[in-house]
Structures are given as C-alpha cells and as structure tokens.
Protein backbone atom coordinates (compact mmCIF):
# COMPACT_ATOMS: atom_id res chain seq x y z
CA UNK A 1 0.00 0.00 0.00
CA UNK A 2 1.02 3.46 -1.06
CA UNK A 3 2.87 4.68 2.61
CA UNK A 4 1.37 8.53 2.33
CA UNK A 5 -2.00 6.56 2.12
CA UNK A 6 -1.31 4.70 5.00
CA UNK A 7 -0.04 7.76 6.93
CA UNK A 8 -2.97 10.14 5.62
CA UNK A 9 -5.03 6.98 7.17
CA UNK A 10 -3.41 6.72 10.46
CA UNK A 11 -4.29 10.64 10.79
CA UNK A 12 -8.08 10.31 10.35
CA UNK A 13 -8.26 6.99 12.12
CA UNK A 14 -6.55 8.73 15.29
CA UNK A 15 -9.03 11.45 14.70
CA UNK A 16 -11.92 9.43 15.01
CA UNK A 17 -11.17 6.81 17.40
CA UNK A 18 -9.90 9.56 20.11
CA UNK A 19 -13.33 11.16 19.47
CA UNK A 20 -14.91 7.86 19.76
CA UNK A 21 -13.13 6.97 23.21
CA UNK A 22 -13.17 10.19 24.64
CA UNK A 23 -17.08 11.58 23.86
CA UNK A 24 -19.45 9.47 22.32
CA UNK A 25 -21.03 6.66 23.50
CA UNK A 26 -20.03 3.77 21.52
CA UNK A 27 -22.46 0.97 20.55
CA UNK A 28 -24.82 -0.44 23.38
CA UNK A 29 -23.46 -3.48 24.99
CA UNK A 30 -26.48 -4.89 27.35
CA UNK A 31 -24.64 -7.48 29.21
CA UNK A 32 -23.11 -4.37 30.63
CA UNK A 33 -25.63 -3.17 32.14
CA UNK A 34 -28.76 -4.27 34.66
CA UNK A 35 -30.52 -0.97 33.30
CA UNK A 36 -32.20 -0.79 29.57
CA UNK A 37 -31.48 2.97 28.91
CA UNK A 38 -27.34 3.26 29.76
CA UNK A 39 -25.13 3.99 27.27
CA UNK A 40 -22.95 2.36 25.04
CA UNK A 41 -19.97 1.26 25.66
CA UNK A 42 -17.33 4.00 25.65
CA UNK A 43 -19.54 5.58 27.83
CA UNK A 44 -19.11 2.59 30.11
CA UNK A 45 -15.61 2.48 30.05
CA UNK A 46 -15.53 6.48 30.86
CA UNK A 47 -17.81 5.65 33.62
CA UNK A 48 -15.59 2.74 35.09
CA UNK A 49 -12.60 4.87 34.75
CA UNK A 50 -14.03 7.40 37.00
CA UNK A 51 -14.30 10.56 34.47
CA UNK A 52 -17.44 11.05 35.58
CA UNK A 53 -16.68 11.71 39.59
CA UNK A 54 -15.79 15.08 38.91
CA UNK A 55 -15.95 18.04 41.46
CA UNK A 56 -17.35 21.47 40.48
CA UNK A 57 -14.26 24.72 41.48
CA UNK A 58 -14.77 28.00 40.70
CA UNK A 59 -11.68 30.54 41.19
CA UNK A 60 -11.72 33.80 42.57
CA UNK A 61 -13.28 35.55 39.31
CA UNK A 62 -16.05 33.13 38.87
CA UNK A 63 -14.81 30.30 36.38
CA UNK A 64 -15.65 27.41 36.39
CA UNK A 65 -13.50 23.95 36.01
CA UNK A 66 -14.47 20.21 36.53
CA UNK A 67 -11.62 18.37 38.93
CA UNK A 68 -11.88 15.29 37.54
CA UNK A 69 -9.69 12.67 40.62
CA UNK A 70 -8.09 10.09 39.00
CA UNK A 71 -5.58 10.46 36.39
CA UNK A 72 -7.30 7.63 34.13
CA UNK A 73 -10.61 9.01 34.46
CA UNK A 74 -9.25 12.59 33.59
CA UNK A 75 -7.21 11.05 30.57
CA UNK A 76 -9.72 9.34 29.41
CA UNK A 77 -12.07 11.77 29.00
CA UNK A 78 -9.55 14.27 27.46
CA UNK A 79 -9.73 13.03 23.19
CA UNK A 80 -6.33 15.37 22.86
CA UNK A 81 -4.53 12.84 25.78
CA UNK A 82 -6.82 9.98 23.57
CA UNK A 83 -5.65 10.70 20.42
CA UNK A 84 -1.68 10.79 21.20
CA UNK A 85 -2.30 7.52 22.71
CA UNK A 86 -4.14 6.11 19.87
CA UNK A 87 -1.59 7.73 17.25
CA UNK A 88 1.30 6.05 19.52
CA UNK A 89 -0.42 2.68 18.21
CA UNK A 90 -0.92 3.66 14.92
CA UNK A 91 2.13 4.81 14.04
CA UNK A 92 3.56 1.60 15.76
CA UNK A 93 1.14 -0.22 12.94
CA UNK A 94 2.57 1.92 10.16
CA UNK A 95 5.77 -0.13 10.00
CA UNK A 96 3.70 -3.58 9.92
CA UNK A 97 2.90 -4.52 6.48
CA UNK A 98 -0.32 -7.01 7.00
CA UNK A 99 -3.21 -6.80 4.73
CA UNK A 100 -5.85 -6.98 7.95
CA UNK A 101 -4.25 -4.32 9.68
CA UNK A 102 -4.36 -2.31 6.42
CA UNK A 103 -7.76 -2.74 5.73
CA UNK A 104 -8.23 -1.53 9.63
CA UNK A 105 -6.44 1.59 8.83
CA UNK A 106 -7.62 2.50 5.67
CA UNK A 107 -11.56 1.82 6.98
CA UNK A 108 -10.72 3.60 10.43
CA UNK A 109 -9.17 6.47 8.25
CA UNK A 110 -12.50 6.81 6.02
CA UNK A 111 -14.63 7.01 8.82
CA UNK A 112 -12.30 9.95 10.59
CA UNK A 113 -12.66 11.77 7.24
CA UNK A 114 -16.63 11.00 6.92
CA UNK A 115 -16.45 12.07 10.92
CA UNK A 116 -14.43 15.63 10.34
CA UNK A 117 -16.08 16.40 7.44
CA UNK A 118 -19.40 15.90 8.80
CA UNK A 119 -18.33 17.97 11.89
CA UNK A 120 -17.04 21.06 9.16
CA UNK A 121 -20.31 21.41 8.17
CA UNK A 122 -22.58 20.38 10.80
CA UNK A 123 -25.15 23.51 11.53
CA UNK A 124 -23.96 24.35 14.46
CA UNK A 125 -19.90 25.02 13.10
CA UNK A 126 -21.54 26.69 10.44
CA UNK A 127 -23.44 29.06 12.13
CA UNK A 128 -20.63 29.51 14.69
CA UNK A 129 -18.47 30.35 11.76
CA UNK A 130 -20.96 32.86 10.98
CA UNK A 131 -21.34 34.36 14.35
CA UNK A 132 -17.46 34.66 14.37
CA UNK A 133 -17.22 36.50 11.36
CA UNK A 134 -20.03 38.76 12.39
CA UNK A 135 -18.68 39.16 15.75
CA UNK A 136 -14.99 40.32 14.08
CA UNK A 137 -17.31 42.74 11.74
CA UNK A 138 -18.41 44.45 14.57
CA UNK A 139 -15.39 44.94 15.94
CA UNK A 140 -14.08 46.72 13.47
C-alpha cells in the first residue's frame, strides 16, 4: 500500500477513534448493564474509569473547572490525551505490512474523514463560523 496513504489513514483513524473513546457513547453493549437505557460502551468504560466523579471549582473571578480525581478518568475523558495515545499505536502499525491491519487503517481512516467532514459542516460550526465573522465585523 502506497505509505502517504497509510499515513494520511493513520491521521483520520486517530481522529476518530480519540473522538470515539473520549465523547461518544459507543455501541450499546447490554450485558453491561442491569438498566435498559445506559449507554454504550465508551460511555461505560468512561464511567468505570471514573471521568465522571468530577468536582465542580470556581476561582476567585467566577470560572468554572471540573476536577476530575483520578488520572485515568481525567485522561480518558480528554480526546487530545486519547488521540496521542491512539496515534502512539498507529504509528507503531505503520511499519507492519499485513493486509488486515491495512484494511483496519484505511476503513478507520475513512470514517475519521466522513467524521471531520461531517463535523465542518454540521449547523452548528456553520453558524458559529458565521457568528465569528459577524462578531470580528463588529469589531471593526
């Protein structure tokens, strides 16, 4: 396989499986769970890794931060932390030349394009890009 390929691959799959991990729920797994309406299973795995016992702070002007306890929990919640762990991987499975692992890259890649693309022009970036640009306008 053509190695810019593979590397343009390993770029979007990183990009979508640190999204994936970090924020969105995953498919449902119900042997997880005793409850019908939990999440999938990403969201499980956030859950177990405590990302979700976070602690409100505010500072001395007002803003506010989540304390999140345990360094998993906080890391795995984080998809920037995610994604330099997933592209430590992937750039590990660069060098091995296997048709299955290919076919995981390419097809992880696709989706991470399908996944950007469709977050460029979701409605809501569009009409913060908007908003932006009238914002600067007024500024001026």
């Amino acid at each position: 396989m053509n190695e810019w390929l593979k590397f343009i691959a390993v770029i979007f799959a990183s990009y979508r499986l640190s999204g994936l991990l970090s924020s969105e729920e995953g498919p449902y797994m119900p042997f997880l769970y005793k409850d019908s309406n939990q999440a999938g299973i990403f969201e499980w795995l956030r859950r177990k890794a405590g990302a979700y016992n976070y602690e409100h702070e505010y500072d001395e002007r007002g803003n506010h931060r989540l304390i999140i306890p345990t360094n998993l929990g906080r890391g795995i919640s984080c998809p920037l932390c995610v994604g330099g762990y997933i592209g430590l991987v992937l750039t590990f499975l660069l060098f091995v030349d296997n048709i299955i692992i290919n076919f995981f890259l390419i097809w992880l890649g696709v989706w991470g394009v399908q996944t950007f693309l469709e977050n460029l022009t979701s409605d809501d970036a569009i009409k913060d890009a908007i908003d932006d640009v009238a914002d600067s306008l007024e500024d001026t």
